[in-house]
N, C-alpha and C. Protein backbone atom coordinates (compact mmCIF):
# COMPACT_ATOMS: atom_id res chain seq x y z
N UNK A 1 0.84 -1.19 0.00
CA UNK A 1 0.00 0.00 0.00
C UNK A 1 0.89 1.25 0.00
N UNK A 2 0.29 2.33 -0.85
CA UNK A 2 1.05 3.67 -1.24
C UNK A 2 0.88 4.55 0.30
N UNK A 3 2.05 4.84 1.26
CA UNK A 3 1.81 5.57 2.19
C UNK A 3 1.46 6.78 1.28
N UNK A 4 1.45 7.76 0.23
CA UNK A 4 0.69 8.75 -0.32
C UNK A 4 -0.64 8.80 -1.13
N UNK A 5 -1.28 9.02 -1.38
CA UNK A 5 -2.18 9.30 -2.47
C UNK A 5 -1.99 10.98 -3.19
N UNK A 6 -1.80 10.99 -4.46
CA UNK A 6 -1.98 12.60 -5.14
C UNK A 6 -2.76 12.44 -5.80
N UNK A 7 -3.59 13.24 -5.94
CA UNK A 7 -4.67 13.65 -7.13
C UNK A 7 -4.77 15.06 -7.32
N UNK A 8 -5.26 15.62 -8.49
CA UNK A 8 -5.18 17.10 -9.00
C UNK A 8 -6.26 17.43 -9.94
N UNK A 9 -5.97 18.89 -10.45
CA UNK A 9 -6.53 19.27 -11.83
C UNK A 9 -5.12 19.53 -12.76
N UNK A 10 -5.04 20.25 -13.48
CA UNK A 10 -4.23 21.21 -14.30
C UNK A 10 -3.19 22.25 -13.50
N UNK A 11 -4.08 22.68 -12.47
CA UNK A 11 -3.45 23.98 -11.53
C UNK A 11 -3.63 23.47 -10.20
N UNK A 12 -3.74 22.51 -9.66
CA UNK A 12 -3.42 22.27 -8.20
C UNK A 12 -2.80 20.41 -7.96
N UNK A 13 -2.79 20.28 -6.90
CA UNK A 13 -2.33 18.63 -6.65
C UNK A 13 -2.54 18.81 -4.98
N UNK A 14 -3.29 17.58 -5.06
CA UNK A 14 -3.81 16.96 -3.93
C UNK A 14 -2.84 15.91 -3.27
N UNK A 15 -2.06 16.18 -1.82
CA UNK A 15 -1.12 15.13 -1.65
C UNK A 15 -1.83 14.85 -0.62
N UNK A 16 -2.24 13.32 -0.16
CA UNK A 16 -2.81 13.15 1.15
C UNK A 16 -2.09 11.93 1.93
N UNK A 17 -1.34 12.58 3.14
CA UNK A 17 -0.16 12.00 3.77
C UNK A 17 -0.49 11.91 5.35
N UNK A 18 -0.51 10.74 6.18
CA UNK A 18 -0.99 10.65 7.42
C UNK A 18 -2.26 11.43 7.57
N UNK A 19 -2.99 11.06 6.88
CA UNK A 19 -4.49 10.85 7.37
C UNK A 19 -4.93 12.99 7.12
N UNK A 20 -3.86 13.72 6.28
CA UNK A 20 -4.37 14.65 6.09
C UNK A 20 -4.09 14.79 4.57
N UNK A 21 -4.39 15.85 4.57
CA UNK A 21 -4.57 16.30 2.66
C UNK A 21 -4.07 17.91 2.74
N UNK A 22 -2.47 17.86 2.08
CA UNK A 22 -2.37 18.91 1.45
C UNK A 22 -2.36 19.60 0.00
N UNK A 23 -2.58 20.84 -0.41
CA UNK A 23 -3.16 21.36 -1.27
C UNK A 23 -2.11 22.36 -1.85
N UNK A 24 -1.26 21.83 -3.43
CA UNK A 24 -0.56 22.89 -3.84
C UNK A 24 -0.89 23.37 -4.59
N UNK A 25 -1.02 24.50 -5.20
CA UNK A 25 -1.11 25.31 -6.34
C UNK A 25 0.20 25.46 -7.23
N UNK A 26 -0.44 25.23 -8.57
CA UNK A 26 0.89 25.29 -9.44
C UNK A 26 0.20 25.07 -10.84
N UNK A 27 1.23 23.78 -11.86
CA UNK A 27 0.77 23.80 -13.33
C UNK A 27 1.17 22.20 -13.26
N UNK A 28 0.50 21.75 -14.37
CA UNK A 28 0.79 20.49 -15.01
C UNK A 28 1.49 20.52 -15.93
N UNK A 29 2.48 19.86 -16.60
CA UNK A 29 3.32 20.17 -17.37
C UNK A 29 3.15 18.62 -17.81
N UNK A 30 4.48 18.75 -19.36
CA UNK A 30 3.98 17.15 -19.77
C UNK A 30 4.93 15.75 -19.03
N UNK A 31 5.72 15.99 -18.34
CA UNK A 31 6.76 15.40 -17.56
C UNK A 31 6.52 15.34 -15.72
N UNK A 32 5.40 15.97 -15.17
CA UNK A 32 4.98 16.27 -13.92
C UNK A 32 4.39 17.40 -13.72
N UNK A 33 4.02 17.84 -12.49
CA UNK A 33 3.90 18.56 -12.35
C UNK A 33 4.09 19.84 -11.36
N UNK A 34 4.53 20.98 -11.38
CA UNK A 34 5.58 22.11 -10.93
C UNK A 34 4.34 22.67 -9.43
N UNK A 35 4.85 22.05 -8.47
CA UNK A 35 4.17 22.61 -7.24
C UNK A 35 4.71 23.94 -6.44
N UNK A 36 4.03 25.02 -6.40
CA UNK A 36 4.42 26.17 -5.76
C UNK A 36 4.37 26.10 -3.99
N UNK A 37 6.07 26.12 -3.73
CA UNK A 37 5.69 25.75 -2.11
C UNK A 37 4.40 26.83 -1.37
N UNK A 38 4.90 27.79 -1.39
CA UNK A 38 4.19 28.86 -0.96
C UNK A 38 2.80 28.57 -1.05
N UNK A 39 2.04 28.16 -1.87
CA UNK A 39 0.80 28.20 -1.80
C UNK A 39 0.26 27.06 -1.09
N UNK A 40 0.85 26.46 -0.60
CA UNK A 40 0.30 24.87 0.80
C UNK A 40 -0.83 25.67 1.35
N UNK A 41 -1.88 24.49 1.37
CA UNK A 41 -2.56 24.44 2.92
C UNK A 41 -3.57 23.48 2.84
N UNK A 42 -3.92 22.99 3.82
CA UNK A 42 -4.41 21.80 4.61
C UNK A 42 -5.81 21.77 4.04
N UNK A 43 -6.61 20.94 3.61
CA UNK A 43 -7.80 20.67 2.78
C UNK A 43 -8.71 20.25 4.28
N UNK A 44 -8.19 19.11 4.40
CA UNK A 44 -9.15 18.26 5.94
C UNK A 44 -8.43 19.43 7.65
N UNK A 45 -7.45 20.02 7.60
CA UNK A 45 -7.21 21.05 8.95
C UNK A 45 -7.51 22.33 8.62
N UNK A 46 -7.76 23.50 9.35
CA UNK A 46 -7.10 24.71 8.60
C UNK A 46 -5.89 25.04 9.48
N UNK A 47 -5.06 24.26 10.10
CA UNK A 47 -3.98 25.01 10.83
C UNK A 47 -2.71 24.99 9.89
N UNK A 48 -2.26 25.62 10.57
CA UNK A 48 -0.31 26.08 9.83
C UNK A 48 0.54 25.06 9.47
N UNK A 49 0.81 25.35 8.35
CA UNK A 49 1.84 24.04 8.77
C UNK A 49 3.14 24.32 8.93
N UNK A 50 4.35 23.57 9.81
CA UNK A 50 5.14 23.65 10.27
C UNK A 50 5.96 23.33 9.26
N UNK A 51 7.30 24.03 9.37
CA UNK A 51 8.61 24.05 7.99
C UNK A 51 9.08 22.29 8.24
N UNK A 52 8.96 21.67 9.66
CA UNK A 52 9.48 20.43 9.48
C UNK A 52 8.59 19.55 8.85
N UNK A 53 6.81 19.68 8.71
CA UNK A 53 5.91 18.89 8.64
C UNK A 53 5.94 19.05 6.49
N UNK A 54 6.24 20.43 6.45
CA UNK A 54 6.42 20.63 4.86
C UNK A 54 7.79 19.81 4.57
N UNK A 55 8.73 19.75 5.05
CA UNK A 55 10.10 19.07 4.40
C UNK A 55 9.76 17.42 4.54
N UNK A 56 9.04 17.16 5.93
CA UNK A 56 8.60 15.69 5.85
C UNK A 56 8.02 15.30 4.73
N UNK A 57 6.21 16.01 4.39
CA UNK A 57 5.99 15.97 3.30
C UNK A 57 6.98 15.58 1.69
N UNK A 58 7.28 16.93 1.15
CA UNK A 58 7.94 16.78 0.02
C UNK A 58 9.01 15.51 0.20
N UNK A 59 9.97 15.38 1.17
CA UNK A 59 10.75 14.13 1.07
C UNK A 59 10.37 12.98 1.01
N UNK A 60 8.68 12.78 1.58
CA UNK A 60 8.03 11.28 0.86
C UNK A 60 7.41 11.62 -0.57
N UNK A 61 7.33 12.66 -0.99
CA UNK A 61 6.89 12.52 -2.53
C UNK A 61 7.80 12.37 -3.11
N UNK A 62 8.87 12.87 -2.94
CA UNK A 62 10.27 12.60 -3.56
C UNK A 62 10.56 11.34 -3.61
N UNK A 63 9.93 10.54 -2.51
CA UNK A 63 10.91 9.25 -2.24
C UNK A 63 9.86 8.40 -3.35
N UNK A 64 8.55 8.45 -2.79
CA UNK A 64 7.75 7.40 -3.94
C UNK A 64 7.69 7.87 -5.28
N UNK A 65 8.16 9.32 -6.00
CA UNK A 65 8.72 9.79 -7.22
C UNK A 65 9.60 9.14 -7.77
N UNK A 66 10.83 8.25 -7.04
CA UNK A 66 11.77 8.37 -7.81
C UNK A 66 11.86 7.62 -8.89
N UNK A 67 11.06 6.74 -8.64
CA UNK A 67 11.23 5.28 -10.22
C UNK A 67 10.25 5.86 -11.12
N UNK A 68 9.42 6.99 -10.93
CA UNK A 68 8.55 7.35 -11.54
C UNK A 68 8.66 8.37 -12.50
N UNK A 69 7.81 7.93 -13.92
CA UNK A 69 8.24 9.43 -14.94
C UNK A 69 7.69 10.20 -15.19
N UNK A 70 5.96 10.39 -14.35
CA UNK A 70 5.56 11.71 -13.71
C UNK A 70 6.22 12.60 -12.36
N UNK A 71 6.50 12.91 -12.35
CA UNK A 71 7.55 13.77 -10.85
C UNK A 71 6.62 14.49 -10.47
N UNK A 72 6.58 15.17 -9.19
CA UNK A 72 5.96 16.37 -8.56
C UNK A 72 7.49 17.14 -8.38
N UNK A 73 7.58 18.78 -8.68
CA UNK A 73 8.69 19.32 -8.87
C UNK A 73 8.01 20.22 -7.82
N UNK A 74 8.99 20.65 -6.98
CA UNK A 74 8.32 21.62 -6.01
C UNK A 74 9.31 22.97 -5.72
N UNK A 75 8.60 23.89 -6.43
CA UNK A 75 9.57 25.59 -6.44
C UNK A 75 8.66 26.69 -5.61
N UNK A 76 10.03 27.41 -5.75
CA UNK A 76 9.90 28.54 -5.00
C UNK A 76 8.85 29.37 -5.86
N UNK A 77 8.32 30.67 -5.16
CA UNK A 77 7.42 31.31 -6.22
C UNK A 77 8.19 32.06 -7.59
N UNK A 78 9.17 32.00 -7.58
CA UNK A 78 10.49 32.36 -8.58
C UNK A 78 10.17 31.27 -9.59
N UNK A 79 10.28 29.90 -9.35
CA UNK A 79 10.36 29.59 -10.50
C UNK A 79 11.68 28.15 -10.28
N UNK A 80 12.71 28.85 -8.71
CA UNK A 80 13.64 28.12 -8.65
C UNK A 80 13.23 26.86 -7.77
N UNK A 81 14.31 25.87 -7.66
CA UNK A 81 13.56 24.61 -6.87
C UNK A 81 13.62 24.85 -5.69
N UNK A 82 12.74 23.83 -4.70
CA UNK A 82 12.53 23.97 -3.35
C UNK A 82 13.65 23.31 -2.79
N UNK A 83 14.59 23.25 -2.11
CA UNK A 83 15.33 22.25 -1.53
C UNK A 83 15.23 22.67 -0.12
């Protein structure tokens, strides 16, 4: 079983990770798709989320990404990557 589930449109992606669901805004592209950190927030909470609970996040999409040749790419509002 996938500890993630993502689902989306065109302009957002649905990541739902320990029993919550976060919400990025961004684009679909034909190789993945480009998630804007900045725009996070919680679908099932409305509280904050914490810089460690966002790096937890992205490092399991990263991790179940990697054999994969859709990616979730996750940038700054620039344009540059999130690391």
């Amino acid at each position: 079983m996938k500890e993630i589930k993502i689902t989306g449109t065109k302009w957002y992606v649905d990541i739902e990770y320990k029993e919550n669901i976060a919400r990025f805004g961004g684009e679909m592209c034909v190789d993945g798709f480009y998630a804007t950190v900045n725009s996070i927030s919680w679908i099932k909470h409305q509280e904050y989320i914490e810089k460690n609970e966002l790096t937890e996040l992205i490092k399991a999409v990263r991790k179940q990404d990697k054999n994969s040749s859709f990616k979730i790419e996750f940038v700054n509002d620039d344009g540059s990557e999130y690391k």
